[in-house]
C-alpha atoms as a PDB file:
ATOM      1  CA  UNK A   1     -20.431  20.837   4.046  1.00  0.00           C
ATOM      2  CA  UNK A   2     -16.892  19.699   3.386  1.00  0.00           C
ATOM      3  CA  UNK A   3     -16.532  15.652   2.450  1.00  0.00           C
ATOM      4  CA  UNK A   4     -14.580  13.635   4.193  1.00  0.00           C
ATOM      5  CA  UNK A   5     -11.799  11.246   3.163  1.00  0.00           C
ATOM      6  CA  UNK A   6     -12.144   7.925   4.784  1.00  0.00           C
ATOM      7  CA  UNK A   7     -11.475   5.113   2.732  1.00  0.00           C
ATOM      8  CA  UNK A   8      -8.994   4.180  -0.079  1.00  0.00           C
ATOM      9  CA  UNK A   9     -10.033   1.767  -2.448  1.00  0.00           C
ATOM     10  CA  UNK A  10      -7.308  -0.470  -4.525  1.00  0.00           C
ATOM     11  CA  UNK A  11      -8.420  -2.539  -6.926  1.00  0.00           C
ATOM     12  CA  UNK A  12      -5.872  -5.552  -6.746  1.00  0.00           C
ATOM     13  CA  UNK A  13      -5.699  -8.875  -9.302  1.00  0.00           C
ATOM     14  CA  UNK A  14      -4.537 -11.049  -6.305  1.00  0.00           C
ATOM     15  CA  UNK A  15      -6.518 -10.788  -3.351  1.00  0.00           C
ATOM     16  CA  UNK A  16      -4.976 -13.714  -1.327  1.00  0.00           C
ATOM     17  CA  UNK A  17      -1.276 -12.410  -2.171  1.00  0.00           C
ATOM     18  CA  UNK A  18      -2.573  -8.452  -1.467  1.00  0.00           C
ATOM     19  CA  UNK A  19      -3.768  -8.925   1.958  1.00  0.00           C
ATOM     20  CA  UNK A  20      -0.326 -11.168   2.344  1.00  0.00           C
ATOM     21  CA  UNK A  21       1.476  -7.888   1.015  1.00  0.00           C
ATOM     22  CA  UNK A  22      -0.050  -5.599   2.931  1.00  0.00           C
ATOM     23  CA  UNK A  23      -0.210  -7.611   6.395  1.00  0.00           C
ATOM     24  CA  UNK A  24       3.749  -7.237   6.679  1.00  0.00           C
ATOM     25  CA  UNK A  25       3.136  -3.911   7.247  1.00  0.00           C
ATOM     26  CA  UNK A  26       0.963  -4.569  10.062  1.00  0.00           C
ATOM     27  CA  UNK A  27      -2.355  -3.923   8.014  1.00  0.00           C
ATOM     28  CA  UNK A  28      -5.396  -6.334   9.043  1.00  0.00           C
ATOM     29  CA  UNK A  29      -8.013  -7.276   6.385  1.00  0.00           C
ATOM     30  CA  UNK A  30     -10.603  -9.136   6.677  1.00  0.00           C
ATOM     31  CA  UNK A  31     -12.244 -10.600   3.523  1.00  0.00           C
ATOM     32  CA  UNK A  32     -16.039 -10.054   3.309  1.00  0.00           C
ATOM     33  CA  UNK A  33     -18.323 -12.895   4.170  1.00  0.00           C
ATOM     34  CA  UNK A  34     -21.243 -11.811   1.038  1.00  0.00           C
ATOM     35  CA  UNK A  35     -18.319 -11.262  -1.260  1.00  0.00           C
ATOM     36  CA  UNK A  36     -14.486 -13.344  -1.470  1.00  0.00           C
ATOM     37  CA  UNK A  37     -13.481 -10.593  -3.978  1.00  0.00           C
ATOM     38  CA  UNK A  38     -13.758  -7.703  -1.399  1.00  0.00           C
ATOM     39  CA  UNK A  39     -11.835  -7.329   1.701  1.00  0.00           C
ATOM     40  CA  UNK A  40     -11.047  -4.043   4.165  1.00  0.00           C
ATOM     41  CA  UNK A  41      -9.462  -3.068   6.601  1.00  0.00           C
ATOM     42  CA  UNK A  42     -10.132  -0.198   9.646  1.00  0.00           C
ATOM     43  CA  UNK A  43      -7.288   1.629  10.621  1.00  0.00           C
ATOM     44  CA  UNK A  44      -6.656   3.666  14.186  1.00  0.00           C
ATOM     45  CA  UNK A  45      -7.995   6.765  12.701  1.00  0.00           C
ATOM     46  CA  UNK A  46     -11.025   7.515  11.006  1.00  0.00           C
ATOM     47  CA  UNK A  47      -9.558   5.956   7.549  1.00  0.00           C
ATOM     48  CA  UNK A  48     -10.829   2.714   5.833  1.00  0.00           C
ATOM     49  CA  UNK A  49      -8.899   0.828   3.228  1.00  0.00           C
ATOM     50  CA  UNK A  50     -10.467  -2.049   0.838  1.00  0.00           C
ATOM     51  CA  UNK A  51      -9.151  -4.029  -1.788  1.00  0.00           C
ATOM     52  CA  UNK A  52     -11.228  -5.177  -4.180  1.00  0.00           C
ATOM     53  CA  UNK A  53     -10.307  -7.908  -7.180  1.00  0.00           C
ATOM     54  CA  UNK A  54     -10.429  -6.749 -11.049  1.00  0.00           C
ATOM     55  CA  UNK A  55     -13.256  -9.120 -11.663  1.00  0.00           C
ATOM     56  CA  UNK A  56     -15.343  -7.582  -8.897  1.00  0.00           C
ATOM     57  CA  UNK A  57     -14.663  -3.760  -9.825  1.00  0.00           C
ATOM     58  CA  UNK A  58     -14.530  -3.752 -13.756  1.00  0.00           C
ATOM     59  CA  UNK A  59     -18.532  -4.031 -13.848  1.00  0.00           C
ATOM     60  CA  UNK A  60     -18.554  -0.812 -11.573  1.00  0.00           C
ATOM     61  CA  UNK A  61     -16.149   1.159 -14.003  1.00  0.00           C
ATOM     62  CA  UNK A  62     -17.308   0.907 -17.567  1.00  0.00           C
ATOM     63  CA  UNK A  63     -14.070   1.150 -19.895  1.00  0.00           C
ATOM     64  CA  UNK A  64     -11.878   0.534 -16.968  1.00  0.00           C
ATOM     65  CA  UNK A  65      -8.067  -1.124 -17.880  1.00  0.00           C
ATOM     66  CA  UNK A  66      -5.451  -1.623 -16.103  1.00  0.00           C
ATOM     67  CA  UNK A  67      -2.802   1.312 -15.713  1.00  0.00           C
ATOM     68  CA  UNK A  68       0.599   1.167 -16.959  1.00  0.00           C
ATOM     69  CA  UNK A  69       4.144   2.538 -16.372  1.00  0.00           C
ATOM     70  CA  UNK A  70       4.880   3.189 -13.046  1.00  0.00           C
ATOM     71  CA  UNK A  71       2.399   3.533 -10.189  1.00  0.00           C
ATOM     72  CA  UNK A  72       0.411   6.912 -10.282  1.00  0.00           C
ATOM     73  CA  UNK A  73      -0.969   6.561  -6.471  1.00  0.00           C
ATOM     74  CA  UNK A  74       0.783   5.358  -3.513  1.00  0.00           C
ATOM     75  CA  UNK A  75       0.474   4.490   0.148  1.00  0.00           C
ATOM     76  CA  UNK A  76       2.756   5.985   2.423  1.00  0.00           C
ATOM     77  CA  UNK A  77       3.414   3.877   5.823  1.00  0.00           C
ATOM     78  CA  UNK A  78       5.600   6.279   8.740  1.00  0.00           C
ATOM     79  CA  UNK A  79       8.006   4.058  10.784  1.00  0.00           C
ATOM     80  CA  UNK A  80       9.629   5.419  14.071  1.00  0.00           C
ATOM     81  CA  UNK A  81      13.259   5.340  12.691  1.00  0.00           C
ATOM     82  CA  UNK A  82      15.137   5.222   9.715  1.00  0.00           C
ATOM     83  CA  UNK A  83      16.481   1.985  10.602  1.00  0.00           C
ATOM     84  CA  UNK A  84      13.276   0.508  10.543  1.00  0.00           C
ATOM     85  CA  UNK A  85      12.556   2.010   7.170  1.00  0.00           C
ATOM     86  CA  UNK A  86      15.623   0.277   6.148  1.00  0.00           C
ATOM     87  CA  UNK A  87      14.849  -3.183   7.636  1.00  0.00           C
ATOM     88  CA  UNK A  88      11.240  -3.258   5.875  1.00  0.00           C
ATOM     89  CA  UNK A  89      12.316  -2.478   2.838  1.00  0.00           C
ATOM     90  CA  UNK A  90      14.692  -5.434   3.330  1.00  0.00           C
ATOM     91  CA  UNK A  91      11.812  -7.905   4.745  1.00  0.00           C
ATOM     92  CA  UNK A  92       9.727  -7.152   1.701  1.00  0.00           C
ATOM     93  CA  UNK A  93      12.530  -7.503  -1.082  1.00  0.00           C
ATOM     94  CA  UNK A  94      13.727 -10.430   0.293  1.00  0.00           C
ATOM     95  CA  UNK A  95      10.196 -11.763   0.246  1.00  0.00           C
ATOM     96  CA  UNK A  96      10.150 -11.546  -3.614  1.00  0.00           C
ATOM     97  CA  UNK A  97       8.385  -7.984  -3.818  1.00  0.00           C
ATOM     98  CA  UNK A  98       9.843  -5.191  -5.902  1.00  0.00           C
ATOM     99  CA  UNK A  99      12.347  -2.490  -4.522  1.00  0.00           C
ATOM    100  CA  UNK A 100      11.129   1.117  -7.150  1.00  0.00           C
ATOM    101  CA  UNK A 101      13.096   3.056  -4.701  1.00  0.00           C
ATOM    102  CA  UNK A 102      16.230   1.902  -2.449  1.00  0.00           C
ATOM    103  CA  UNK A 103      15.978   3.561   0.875  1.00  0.00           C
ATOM    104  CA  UNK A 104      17.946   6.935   1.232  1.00  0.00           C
ATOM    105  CA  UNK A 105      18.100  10.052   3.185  1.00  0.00           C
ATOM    106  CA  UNK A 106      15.738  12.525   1.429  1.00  0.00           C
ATOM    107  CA  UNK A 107      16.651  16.221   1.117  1.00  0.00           C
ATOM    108  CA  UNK A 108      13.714  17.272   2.969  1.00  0.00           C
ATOM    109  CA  UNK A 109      14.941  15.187   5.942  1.00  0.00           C
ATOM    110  CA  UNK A 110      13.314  11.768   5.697  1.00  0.00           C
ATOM    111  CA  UNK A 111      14.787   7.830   5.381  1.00  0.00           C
ATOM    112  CA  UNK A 112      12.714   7.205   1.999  1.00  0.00           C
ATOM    113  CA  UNK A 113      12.119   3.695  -0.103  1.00  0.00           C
ATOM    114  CA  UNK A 114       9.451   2.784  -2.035  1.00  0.00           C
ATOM    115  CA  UNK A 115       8.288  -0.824  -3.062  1.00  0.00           C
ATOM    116  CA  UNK A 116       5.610  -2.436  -5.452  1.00  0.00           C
ATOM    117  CA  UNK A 117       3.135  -4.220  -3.981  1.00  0.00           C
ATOM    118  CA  UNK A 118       1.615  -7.834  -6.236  1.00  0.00           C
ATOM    119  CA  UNK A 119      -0.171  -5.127  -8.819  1.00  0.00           C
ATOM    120  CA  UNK A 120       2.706  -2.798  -9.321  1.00  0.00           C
ATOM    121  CA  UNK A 121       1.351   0.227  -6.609  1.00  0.00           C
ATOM    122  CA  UNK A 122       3.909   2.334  -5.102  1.00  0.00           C
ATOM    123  CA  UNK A 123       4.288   1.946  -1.577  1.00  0.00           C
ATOM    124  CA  UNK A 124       6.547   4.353   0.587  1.00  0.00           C
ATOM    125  CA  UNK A 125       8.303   3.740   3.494  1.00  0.00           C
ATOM    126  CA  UNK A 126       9.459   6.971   5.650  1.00  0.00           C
ATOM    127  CA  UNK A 127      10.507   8.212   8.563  1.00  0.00           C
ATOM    128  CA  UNK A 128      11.863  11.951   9.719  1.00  0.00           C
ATOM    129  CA  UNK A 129      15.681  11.873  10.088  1.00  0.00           C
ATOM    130  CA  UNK A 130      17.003  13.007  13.557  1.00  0.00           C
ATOM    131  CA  UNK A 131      18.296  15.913  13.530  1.00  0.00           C
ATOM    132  CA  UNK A 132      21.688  17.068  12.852  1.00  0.00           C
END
């Protein structure tokens, strides 16, 4: 029997300004009532996200620090249209979050940007190009 992948845990030093991140791209989370330092969030398909605070994860992960340099995972959120790409990428930069990636027209025929969320994680924006 093959696992399955359905939940993404990201260990987050904010939670408050996380969930605020990740709400204006239409993500839900709902903190949990036996612990403030967890929250998660159900998506439409079978995948589960949670964000869990530094304080609440480092006892899990003996030896555990913080990563640095750039972000080594990110989330990837599909838009319709490249325009919309472009306006979210916009929304979030001039909200005060950091732009890693200005949008741009990829060679394999997607809109592309990529911003930090509050710990530094890579977060793409896409969408497929029309064609032409």
């Amino acid at each position: 029997m093959n696992p399955t992948l359905n939940i993404i845990g990201i260990v987050v030093s904010d939670l408050r300004a996380s969930i605020a991140f990740y709400g204006r791209l239409g993500l839900e989370f709902k903190i949990d009532e036996y612990s403030p330092e967890h929250a998660g969030c159900d998506l439409p398909s079978v995948l589960h996200v949670m964000l869990d605070t530094e304080g609440f994860r480092t006892p899990f992960l003996p030896g555990w620090s913080k990563p640095s340099g750039g972000p080594r995972t990110l989330l990837c959120f599909e838009f319709e249209t490249p325009a919309g790409v472009d306006a979210k990428y916009r929304e979030l930069a001039e909200a005060g979050y950091r732009g890693i990636a200005e949008p741009f027209d990829a060679f394999w025929g997607m809109r592309y940007a990529t911003v930090a969320d509050p710990d530094g994680c890579g977060v793409d924006l896409y969408a497929t190009l029309p064609a032409g």
